[in-house]
C-alpha atoms as a PDB file:
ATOM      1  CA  UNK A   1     -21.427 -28.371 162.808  1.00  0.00           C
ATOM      2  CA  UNK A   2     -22.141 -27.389 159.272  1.00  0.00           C
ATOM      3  CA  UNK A   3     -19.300 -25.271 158.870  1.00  0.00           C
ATOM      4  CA  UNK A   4     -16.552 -25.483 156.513  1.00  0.00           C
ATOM      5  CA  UNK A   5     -13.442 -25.866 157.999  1.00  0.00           C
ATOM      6  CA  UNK A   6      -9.614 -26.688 157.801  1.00  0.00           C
ATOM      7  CA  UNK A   7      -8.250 -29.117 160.310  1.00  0.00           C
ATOM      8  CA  UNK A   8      -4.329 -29.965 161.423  1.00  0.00           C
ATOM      9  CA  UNK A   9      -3.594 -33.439 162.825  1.00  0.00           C
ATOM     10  CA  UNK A  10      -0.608 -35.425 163.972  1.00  0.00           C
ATOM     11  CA  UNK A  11       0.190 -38.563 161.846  1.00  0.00           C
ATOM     12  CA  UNK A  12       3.652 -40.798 162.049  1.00  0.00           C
ATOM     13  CA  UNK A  13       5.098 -38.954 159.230  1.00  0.00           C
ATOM     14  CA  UNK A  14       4.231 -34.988 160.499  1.00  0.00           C
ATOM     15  CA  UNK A  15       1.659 -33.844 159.762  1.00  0.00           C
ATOM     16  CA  UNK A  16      -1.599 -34.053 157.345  1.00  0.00           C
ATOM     17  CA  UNK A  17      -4.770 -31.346 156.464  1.00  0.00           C
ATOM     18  CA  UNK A  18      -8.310 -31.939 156.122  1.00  0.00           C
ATOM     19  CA  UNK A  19     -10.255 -29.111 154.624  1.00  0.00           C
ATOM     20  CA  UNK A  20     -14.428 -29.434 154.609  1.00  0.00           C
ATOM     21  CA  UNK A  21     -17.734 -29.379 156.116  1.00  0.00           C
ATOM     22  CA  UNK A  22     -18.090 -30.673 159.763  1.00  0.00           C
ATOM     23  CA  UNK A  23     -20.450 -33.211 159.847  1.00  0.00           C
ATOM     24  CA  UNK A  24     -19.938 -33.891 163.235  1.00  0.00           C
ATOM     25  CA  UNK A  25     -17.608 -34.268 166.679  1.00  0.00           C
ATOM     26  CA  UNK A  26     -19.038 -36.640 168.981  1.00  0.00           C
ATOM     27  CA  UNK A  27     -16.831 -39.226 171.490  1.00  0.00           C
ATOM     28  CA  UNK A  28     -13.623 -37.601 170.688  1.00  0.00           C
ATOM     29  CA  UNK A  29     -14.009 -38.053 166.617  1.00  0.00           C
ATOM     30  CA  UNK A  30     -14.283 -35.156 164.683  1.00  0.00           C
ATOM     31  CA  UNK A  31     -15.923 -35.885 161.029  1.00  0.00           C
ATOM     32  CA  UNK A  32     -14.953 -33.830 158.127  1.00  0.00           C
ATOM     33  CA  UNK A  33     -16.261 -34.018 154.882  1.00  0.00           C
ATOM     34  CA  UNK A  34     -13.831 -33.725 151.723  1.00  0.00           C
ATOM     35  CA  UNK A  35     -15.138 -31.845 148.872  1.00  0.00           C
ATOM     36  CA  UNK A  36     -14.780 -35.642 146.615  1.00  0.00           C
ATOM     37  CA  UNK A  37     -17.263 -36.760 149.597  1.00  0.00           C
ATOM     38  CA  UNK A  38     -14.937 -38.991 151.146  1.00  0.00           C
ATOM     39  CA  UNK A  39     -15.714 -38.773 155.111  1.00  0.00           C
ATOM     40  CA  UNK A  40     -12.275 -38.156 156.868  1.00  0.00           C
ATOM     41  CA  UNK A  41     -12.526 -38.931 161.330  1.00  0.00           C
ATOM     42  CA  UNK A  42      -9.776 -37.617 163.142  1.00  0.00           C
ATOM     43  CA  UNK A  43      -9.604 -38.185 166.799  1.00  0.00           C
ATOM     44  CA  UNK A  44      -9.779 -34.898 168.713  1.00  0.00           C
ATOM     45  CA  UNK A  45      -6.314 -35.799 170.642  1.00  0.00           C
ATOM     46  CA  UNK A  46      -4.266 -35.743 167.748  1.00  0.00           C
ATOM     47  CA  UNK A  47      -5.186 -32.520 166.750  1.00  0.00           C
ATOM     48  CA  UNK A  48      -2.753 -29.389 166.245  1.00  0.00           C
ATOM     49  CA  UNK A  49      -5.198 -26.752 164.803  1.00  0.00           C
ATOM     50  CA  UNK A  50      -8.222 -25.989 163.194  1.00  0.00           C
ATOM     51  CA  UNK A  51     -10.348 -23.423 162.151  1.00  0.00           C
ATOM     52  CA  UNK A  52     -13.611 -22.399 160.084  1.00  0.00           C
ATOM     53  CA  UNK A  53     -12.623 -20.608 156.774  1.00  0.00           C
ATOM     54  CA  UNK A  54     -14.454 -18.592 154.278  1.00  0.00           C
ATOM     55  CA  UNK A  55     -17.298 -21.459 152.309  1.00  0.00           C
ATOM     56  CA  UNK A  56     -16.147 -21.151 148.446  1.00  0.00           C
ATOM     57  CA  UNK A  57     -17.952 -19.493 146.061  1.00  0.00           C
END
């Protein structure tokens, strides 16, 4: 939690990216936090990758 980081999910058309801080991953929902502060939950089984990456200067 508290990192920044850059998640991969599955969605009907491919695939879609999330980059931002991890607020949290509780009951199989990860939360991610956009930089414009929009809160984006993406359910841990449709997943592809993720990692943390550098925070911005």
């Amino acid at each position: 939690m508290g990192e920044r980081v850059t998640v991969r999910r599955r969605v009907p058309e491919g695939f879609r990216d999330a980059v931002g801080l991890l607020e949290f991953w509780r009951d199989g929902v990860l939360g991610v936090r956009k930089r414009d502060g929009t809160l984006v939950e993406i359910p841990e089984d449709t997943l592809a990758a993720a990692k943390v990456v550098v925070s911005r200067a």
